[in-house]
PDB file of N, CA and C in Angstrom:
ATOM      1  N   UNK A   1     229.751  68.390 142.211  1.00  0.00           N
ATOM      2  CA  UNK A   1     230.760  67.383 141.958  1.00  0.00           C
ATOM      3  C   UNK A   1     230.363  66.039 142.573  1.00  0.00           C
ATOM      4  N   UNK A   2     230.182  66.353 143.573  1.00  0.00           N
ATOM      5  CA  UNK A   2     229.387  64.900 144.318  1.00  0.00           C
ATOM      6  C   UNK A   2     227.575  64.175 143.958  1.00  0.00           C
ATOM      7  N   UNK A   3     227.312  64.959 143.439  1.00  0.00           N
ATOM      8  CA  UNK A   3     225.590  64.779 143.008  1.00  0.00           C
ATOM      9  C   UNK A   3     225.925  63.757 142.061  1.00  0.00           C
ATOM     10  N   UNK A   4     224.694  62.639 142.060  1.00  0.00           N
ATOM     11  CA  UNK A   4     224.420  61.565 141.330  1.00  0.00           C
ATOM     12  C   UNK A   4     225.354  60.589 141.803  1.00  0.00           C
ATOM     13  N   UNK A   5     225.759  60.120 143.150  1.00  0.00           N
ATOM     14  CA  UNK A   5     226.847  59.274 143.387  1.00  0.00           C
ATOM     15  C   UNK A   5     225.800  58.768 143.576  1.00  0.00           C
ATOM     16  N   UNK A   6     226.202  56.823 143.070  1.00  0.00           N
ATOM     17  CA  UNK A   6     225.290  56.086 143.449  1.00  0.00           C
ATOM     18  C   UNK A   6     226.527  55.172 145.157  1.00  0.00           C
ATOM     19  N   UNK A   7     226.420  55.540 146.508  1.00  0.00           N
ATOM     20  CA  UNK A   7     227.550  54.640 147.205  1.00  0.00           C
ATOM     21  C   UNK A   7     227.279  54.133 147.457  1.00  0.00           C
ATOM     22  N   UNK A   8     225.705  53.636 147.617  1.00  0.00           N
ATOM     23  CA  UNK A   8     225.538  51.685 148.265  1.00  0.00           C
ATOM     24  C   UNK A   8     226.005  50.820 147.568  1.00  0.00           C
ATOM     25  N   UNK A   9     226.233  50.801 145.892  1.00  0.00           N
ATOM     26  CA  UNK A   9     227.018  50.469 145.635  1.00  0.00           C
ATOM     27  C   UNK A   9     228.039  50.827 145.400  1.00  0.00           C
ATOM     28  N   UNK A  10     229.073  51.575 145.331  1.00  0.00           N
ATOM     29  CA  UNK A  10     230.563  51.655 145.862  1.00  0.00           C
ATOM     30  C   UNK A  10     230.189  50.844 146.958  1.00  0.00           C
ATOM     31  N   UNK A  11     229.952  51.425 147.976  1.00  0.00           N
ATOM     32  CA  UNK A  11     230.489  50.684 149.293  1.00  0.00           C
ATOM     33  C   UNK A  11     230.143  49.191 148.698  1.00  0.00           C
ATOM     34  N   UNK A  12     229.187  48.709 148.017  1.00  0.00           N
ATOM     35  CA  UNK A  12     229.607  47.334 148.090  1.00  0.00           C
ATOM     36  C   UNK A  12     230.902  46.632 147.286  1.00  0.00           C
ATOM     37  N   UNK A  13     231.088  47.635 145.818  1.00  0.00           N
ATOM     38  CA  UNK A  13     232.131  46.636 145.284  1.00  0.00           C
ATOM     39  C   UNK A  13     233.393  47.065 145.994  1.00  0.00           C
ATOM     40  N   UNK A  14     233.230  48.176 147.127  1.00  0.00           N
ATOM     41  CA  UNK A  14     234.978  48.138 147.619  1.00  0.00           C
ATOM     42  C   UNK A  14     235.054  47.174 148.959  1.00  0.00           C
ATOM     43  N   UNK A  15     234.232  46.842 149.544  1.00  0.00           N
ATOM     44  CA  UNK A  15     234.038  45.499 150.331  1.00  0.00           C
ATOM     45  C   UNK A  15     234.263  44.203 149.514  1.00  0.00           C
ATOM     46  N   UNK A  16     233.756  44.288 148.531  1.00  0.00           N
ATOM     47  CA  UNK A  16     234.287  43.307 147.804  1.00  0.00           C
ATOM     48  C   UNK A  16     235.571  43.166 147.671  1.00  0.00           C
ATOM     49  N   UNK A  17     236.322  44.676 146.777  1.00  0.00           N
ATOM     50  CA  UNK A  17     237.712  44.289 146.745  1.00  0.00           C
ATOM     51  C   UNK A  17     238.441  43.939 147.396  1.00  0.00           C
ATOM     52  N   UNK A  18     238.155  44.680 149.028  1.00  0.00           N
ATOM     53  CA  UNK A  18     238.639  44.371 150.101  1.00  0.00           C
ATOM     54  C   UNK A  18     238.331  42.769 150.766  1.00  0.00           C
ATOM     55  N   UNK A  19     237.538  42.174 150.582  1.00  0.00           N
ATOM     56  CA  UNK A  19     237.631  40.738 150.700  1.00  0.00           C
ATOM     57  C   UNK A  19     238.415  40.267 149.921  1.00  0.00           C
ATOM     58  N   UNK A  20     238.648  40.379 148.943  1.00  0.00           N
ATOM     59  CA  UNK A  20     239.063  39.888 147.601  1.00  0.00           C
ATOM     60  C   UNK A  20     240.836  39.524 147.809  1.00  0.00           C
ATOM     61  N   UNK A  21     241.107  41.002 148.482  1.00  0.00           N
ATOM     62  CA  UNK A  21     242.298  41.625 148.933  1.00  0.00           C
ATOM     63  C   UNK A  21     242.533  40.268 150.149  1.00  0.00           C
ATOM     64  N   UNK A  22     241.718  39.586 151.485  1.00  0.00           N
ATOM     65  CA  UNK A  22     241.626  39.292 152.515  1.00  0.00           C
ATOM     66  C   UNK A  22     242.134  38.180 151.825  1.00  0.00           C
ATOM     67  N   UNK A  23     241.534  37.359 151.119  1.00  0.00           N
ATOM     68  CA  UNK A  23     241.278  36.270 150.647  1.00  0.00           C
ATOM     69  C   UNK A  23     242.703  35.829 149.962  1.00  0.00           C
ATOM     70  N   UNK A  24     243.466  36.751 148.986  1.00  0.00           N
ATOM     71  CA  UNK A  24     244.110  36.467 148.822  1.00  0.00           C
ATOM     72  C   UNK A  24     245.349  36.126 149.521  1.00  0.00           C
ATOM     73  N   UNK A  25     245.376  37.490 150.416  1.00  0.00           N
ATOM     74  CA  UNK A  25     246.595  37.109 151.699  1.00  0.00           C
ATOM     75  C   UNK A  25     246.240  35.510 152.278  1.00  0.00           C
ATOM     76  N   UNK A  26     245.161  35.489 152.516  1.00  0.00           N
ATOM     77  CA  UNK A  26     244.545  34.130 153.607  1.00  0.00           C
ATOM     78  C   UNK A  26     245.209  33.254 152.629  1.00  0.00           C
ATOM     79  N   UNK A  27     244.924  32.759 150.942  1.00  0.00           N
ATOM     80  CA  UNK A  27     245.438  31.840 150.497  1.00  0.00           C
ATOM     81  C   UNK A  27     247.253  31.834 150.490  1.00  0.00           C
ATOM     82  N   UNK A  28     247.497  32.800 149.978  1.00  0.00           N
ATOM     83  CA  UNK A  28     249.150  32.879 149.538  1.00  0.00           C
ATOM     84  C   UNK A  28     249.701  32.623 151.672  1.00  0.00           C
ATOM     85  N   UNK A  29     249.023  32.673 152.654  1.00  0.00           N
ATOM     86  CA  UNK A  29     249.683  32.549 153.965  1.00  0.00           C
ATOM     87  C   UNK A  29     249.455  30.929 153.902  1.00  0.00           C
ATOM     88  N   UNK A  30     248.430  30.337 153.313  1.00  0.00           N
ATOM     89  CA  UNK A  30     248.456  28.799 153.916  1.00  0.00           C
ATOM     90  C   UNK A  30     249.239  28.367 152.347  1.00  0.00           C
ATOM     91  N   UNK A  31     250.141  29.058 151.493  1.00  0.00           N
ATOM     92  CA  UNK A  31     250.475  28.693 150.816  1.00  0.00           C
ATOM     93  C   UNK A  31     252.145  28.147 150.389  1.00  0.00           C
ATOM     94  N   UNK A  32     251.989  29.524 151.306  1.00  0.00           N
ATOM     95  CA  UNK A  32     253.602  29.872 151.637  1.00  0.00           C
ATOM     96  C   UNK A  32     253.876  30.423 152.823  1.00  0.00           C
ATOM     97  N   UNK A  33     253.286  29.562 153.894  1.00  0.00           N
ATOM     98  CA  UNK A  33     253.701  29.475 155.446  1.00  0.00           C
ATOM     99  C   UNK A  33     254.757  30.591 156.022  1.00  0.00           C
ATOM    100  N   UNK A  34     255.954  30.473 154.986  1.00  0.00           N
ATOM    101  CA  UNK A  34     257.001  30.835 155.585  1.00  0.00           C
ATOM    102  C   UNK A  34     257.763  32.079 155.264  1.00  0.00           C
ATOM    103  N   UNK A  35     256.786  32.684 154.208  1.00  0.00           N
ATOM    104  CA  UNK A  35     256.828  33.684 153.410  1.00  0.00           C
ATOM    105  C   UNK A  35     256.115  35.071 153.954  1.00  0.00           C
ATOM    106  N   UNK A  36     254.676  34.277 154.065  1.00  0.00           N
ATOM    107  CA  UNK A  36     253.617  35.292 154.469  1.00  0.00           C
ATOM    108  C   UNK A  36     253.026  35.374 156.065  1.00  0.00           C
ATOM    109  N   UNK A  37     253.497  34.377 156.457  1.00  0.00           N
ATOM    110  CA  UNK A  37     253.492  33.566 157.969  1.00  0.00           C
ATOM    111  C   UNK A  37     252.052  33.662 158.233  1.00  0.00           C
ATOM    112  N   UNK A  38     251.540  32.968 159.514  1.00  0.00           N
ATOM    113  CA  UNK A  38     250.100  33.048 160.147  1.00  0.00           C
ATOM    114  C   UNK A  38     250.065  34.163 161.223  1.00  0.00           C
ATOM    115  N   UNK A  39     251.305  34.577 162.129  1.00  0.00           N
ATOM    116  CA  UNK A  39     251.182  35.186 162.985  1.00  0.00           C
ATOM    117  C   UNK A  39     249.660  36.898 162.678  1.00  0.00           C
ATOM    118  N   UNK A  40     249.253  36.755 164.217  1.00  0.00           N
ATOM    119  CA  UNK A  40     248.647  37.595 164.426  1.00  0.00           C
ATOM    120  C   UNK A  40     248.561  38.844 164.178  1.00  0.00           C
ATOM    121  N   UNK A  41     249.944  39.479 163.950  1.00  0.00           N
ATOM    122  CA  UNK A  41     250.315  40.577 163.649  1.00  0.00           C
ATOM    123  C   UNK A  41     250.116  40.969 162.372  1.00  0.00           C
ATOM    124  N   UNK A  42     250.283  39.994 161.479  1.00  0.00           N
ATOM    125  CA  UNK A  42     250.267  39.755 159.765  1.00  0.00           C
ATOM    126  C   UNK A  42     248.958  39.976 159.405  1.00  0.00           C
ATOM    127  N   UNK A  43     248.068  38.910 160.288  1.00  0.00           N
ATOM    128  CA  UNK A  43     246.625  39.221 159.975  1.00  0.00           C
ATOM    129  C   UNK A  43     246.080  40.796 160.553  1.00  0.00           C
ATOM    130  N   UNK A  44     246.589  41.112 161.992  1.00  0.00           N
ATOM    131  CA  UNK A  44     245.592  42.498 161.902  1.00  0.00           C
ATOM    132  C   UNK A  44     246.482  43.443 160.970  1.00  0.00           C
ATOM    133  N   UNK A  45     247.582  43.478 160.720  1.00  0.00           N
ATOM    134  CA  UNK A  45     248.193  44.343 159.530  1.00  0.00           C
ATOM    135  C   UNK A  45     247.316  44.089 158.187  1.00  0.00           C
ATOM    136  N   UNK A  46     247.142  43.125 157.749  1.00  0.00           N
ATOM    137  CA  UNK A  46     246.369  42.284 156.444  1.00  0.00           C
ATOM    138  C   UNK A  46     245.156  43.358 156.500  1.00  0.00           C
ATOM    139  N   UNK A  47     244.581  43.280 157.837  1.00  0.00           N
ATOM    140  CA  UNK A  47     242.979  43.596 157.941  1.00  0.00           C
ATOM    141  C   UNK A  47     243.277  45.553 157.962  1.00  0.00           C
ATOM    142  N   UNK A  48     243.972  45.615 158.317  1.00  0.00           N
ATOM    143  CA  UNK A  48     244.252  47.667 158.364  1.00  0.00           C
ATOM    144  C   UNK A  48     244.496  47.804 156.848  1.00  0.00           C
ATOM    145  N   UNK A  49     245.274  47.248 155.717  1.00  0.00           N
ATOM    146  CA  UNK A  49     245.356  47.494 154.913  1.00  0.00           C
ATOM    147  C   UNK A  49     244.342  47.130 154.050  1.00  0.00           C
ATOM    148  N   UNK A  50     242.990  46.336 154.620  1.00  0.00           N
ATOM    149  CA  UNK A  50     242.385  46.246 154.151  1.00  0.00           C
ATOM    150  C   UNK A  50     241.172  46.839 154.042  1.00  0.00           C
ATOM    151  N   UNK A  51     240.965  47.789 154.977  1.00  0.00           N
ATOM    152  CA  UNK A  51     239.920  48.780 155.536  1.00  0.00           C
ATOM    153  C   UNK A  51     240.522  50.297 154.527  1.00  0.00           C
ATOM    154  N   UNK A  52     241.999  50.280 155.027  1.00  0.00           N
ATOM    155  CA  UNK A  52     242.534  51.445 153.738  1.00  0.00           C
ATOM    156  C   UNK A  52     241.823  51.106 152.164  1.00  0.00           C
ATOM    157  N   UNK A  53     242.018  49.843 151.830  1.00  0.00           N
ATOM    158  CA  UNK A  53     241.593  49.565 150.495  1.00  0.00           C
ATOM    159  C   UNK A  53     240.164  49.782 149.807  1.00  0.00           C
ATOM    160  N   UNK A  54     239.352  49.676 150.993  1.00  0.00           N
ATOM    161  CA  UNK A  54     238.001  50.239 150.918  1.00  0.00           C
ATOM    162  C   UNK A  54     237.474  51.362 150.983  1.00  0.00           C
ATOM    163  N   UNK A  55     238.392  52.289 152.226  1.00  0.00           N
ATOM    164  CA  UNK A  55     237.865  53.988 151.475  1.00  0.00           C
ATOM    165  C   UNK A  55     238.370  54.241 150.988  1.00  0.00           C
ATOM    166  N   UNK A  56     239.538  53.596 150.098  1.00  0.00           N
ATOM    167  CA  UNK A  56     240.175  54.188 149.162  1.00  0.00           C
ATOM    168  C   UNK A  56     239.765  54.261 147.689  1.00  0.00           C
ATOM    169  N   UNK A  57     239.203  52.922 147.790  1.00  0.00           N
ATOM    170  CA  UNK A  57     238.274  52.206 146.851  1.00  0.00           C
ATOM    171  C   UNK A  57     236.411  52.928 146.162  1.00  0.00           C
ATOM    172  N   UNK A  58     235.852  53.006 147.768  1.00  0.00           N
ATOM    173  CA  UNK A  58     234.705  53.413 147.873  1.00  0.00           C
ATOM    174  C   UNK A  58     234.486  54.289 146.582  1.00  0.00           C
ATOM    175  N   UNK A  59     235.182  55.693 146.859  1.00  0.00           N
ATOM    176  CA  UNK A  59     234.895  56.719 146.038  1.00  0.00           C
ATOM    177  C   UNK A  59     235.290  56.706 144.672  1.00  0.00           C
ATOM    178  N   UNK A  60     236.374  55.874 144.030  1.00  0.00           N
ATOM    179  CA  UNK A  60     236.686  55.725 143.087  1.00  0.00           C
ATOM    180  C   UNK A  60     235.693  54.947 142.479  1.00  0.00           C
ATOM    181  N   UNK A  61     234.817  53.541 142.949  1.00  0.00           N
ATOM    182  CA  UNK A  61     233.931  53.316 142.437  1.00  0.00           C
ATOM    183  C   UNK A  61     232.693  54.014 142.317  1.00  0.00           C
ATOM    184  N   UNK A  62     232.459  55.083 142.978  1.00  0.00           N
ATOM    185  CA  UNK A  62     230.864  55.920 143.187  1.00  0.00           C
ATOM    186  C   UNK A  62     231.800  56.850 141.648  1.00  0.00           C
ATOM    187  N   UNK A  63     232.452  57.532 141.352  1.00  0.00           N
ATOM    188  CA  UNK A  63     232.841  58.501 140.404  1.00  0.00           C
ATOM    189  C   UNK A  63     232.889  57.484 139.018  1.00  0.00           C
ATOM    190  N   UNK A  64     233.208  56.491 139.126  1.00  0.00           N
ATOM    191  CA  UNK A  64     233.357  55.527 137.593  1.00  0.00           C
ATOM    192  C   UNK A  64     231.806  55.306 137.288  1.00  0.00           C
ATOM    193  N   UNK A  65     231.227  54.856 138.434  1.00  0.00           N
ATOM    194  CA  UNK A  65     230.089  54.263 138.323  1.00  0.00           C
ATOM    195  C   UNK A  65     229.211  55.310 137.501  1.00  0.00           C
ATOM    196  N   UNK A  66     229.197  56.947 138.185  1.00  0.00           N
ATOM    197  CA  UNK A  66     228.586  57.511 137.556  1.00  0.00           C
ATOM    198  C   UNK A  66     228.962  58.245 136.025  1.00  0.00           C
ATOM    199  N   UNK A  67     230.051  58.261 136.021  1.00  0.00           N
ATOM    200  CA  UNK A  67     230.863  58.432 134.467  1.00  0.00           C
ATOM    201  C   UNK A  67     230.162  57.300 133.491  1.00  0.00           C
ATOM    202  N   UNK A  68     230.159  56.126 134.172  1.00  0.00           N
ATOM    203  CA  UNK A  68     229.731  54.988 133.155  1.00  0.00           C
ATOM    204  C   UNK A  68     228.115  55.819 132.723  1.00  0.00           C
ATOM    205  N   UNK A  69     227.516  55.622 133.895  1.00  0.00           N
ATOM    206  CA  UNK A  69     226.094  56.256 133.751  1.00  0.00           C
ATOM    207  C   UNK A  69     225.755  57.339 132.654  1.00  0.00           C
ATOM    208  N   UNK A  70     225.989  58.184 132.905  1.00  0.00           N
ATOM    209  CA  UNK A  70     226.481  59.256 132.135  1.00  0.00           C
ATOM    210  C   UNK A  70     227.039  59.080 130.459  1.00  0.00           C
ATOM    211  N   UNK A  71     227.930  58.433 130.504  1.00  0.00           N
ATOM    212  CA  UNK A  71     228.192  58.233 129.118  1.00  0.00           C
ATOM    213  C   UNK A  71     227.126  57.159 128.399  1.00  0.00           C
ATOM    214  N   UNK A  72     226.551  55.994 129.000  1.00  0.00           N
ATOM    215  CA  UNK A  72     225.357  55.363 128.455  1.00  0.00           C
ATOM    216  C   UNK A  72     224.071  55.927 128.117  1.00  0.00           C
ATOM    217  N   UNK A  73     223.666  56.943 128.970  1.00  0.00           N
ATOM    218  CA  UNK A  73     222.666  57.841 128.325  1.00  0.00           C
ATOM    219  C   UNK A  73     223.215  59.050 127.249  1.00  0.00           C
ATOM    220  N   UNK A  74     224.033  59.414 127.409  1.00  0.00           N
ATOM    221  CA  UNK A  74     224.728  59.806 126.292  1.00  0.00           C
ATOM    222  C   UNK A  74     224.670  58.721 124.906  1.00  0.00           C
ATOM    223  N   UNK A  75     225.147  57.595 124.508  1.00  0.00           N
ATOM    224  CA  UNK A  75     224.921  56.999 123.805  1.00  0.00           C
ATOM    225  C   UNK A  75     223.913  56.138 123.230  1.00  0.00           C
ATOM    226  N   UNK A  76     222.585  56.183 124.201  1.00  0.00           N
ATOM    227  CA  UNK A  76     221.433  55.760 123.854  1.00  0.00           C
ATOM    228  C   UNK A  76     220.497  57.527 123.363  1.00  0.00           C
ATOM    229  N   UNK A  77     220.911  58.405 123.513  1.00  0.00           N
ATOM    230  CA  UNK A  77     220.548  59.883 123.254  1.00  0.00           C
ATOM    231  C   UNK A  77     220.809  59.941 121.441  1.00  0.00           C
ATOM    232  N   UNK A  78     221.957  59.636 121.495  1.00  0.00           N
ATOM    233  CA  UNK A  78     222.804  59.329 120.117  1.00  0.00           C
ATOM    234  C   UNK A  78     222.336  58.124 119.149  1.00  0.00           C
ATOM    235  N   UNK A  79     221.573  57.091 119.959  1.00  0.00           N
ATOM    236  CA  UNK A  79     220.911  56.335 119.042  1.00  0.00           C
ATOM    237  C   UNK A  79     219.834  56.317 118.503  1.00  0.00           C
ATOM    238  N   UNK A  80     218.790  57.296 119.423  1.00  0.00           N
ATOM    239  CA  UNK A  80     217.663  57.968 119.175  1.00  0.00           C
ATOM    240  C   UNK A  80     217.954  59.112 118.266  1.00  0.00           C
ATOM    241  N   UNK A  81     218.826  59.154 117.667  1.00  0.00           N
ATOM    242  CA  UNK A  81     218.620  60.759 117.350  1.00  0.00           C
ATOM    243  C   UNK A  81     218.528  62.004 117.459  1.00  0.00           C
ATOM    244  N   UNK A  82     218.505  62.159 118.527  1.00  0.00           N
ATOM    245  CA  UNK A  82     218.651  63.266 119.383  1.00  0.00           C
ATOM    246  C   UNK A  82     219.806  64.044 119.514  1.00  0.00           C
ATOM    247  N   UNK A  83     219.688  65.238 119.780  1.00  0.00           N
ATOM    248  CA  UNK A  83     220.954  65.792 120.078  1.00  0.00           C
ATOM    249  C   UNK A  83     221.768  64.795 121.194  1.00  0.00           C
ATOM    250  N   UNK A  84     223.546  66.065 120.849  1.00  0.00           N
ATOM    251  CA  UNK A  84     223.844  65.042 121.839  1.00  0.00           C
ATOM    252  C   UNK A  84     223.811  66.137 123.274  1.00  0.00           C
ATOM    253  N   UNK A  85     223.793  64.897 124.385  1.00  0.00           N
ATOM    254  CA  UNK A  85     223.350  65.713 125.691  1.00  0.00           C
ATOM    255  C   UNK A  85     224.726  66.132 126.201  1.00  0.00           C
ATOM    256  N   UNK A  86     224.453  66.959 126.738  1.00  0.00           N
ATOM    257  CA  UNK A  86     225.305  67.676 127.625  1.00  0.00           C
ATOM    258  C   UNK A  86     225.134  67.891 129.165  1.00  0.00           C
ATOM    259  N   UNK A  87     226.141  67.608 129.944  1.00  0.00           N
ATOM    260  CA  UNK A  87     226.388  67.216 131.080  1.00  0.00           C
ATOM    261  C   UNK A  87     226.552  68.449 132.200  1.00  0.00           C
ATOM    262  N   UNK A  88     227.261  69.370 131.444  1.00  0.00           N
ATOM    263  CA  UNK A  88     227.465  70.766 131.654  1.00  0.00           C
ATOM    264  C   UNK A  88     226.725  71.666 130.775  1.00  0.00           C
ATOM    265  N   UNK A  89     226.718  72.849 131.704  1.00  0.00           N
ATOM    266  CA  UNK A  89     225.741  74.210 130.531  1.00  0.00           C
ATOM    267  C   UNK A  89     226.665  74.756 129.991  1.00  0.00           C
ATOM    268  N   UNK A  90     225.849  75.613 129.046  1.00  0.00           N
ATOM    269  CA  UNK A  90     227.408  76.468 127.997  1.00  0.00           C
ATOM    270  C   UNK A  90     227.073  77.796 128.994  1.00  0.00           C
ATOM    271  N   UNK A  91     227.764  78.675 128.517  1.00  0.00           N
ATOM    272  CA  UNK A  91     228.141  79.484 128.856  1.00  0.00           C
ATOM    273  C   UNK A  91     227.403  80.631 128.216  1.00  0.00           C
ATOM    274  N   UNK A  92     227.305  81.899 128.935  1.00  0.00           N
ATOM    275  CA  UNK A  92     226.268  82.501 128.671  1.00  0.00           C
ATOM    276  C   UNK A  92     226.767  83.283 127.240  1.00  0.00           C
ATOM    277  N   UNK A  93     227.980  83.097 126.792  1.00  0.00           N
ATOM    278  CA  UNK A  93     228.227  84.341 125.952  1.00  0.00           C
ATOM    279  C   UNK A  93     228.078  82.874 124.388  1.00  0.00           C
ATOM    280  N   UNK A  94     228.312  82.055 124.506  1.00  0.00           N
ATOM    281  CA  UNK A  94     228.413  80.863 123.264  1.00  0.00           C
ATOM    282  C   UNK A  94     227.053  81.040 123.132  1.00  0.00           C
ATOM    283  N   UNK A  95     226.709  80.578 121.996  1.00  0.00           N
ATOM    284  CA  UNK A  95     225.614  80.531 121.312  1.00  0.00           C
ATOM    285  C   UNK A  95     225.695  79.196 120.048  1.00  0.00           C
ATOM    286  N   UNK A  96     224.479  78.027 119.805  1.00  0.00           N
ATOM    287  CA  UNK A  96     225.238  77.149 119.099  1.00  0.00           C
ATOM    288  C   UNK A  96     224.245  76.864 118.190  1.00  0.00           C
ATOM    289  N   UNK A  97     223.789  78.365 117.363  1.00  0.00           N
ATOM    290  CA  UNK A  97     223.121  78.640 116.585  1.00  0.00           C
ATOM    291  C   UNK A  97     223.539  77.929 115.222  1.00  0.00           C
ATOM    292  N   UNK A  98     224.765  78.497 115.272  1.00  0.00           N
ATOM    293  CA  UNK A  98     225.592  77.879 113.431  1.00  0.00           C
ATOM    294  C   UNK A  98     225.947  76.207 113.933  1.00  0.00           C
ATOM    295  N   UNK A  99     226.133  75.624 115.358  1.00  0.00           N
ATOM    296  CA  UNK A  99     226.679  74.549 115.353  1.00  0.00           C
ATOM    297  C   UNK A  99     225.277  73.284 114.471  1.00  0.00           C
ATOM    298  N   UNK A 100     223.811  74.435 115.315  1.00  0.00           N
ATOM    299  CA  UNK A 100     222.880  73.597 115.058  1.00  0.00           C
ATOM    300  C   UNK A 100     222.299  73.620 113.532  1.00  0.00           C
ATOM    301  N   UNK A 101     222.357  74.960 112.838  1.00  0.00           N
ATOM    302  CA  UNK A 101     222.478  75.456 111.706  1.00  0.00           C
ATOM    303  C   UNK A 101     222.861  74.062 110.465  1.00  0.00           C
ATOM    304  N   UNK A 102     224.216  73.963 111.587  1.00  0.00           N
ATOM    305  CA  UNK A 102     225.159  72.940 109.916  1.00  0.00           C
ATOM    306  C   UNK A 102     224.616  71.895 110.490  1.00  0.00           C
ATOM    307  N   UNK A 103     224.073  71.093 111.690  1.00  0.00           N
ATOM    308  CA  UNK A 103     223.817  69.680 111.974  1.00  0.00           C
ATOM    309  C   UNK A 103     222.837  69.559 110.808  1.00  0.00           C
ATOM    310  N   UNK A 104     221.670  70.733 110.537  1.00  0.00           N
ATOM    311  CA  UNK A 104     220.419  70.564 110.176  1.00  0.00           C
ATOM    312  C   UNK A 104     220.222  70.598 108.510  1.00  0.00           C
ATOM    313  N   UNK A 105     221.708  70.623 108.047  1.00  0.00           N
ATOM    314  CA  UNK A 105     221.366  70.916 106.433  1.00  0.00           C
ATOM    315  C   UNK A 105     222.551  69.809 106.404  1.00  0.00           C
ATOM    316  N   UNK A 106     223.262  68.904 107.277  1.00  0.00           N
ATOM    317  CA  UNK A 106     224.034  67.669 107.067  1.00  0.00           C
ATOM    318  C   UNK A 106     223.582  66.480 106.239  1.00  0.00           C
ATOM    319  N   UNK A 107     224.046  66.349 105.076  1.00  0.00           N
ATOM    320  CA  UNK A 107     223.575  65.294 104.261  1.00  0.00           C
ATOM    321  C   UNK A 107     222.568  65.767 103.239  1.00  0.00           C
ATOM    322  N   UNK A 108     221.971  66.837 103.053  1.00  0.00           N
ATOM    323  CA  UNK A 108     221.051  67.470 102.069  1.00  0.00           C
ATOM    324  C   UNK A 108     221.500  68.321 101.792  1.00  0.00           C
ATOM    325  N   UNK A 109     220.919  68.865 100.206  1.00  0.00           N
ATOM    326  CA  UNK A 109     221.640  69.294  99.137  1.00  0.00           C
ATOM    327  C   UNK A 109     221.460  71.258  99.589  1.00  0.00           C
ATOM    328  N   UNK A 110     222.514  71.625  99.311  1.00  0.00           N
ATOM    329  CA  UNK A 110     223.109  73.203  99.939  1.00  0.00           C
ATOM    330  C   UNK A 110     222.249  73.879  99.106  1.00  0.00           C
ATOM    331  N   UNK A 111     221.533  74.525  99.982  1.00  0.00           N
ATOM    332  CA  UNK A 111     220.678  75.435  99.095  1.00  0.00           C
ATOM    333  C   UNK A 111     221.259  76.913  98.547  1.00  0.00           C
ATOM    334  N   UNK A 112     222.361  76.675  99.035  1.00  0.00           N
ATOM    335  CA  UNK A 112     223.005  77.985  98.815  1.00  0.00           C
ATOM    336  C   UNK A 112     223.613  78.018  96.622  1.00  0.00           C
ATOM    337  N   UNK A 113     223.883  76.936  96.625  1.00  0.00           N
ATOM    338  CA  UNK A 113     224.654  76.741  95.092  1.00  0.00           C
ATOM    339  C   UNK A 113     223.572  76.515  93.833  1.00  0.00           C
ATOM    340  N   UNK A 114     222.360  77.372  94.233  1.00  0.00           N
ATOM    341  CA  UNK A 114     221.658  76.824  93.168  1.00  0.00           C
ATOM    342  C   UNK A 114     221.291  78.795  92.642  1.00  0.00           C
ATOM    343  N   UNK A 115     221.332  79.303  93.961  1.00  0.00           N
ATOM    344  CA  UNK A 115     221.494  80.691  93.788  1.00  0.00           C
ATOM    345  C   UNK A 115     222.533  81.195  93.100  1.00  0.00           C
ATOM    346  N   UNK A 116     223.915  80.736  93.136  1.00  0.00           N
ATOM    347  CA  UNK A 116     225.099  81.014  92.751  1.00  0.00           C
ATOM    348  C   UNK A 116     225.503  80.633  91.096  1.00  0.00           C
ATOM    349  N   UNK A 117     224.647  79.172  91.003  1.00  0.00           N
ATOM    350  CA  UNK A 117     224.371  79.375  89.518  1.00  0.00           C
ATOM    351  C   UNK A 117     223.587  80.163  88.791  1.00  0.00           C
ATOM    352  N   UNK A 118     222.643  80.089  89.196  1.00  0.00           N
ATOM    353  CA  UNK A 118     221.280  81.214  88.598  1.00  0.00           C
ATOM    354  C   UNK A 118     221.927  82.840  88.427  1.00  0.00           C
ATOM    355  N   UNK A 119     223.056  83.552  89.509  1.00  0.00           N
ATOM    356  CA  UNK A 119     223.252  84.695  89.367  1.00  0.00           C
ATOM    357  C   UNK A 119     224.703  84.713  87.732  1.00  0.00           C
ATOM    358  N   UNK A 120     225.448  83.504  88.062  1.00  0.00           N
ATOM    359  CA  UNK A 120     226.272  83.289  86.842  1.00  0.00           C
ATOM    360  C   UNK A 120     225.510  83.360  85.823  1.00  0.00           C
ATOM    361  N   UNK A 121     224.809  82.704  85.229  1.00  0.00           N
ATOM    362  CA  UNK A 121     223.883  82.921  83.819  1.00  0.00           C
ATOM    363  C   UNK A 121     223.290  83.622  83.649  1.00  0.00           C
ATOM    364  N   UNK A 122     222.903  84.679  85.069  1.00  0.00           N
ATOM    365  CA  UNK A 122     222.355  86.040  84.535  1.00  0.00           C
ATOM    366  C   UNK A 122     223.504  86.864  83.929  1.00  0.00           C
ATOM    367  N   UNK A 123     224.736  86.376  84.748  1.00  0.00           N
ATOM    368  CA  UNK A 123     225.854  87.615  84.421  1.00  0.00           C
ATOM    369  C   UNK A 123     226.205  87.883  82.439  1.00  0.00           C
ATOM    370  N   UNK A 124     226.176  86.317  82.576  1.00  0.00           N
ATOM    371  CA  UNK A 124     226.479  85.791  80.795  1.00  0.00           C
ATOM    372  C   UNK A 124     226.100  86.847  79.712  1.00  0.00           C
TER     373      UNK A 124
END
């Protein structure tokens, strides 16, 4: 579940958010003085909720990041032609014999209906 996390970046874009987060308090306090006030307390409260915002953050960006990943090689797999990939294994009892069967006669002519005429005009 955890394999393929990329977190140097997480950790960077949730530092980011978390500045992002800083920045905004910092403007809306010199904005509205009297609202958001300057006191000390405001800011280390500001800064705790802003450390929450980052491991909260962190991992949600390492799991998107690699979903994104994941689905782009998936869709460059799909532009090549190729099967499509799979992320997970099947299972030992599936078999995707007929799935690959019908991919491989998709768009060309059924060889099955030329037999089916030929046995009609024998019947005649």
């Amino acid at each position: 579940m955890f394999e393929d996390l990329d977190w140097k970046s997480a950790f960077r874009r949730a530092a980011f958010a978390a500045a992002l987060y800083l920045l905004f308090v910092y403007v809306m306090s010199m904005a509205f003085p009297e609202s958001f006030g300057t006191s000390s307390s405001n800011l280390t409260s500001a800064l705790v909720v802003a450390v929450i915002f980052f491991f909260l953050y962190a991992p949600l960006f390492a799991f998107t990041e690699r979903r994104k990943r994941r689905r782009l090689a998936e869709l460059k797999a799909q532009k090549k032609g190729k099967p499509r990939v799979k992320t997970t294994d099947r299972t030992a009892g599936e078999s995707g014999t007929e799935d690959e069967e019908a991919e491989s006669l998709r768009g060309r002519h059924n060889p099955n209906t030329s037999r089916k005429k030929a046995s009609r005009r024998r019947r005649r």
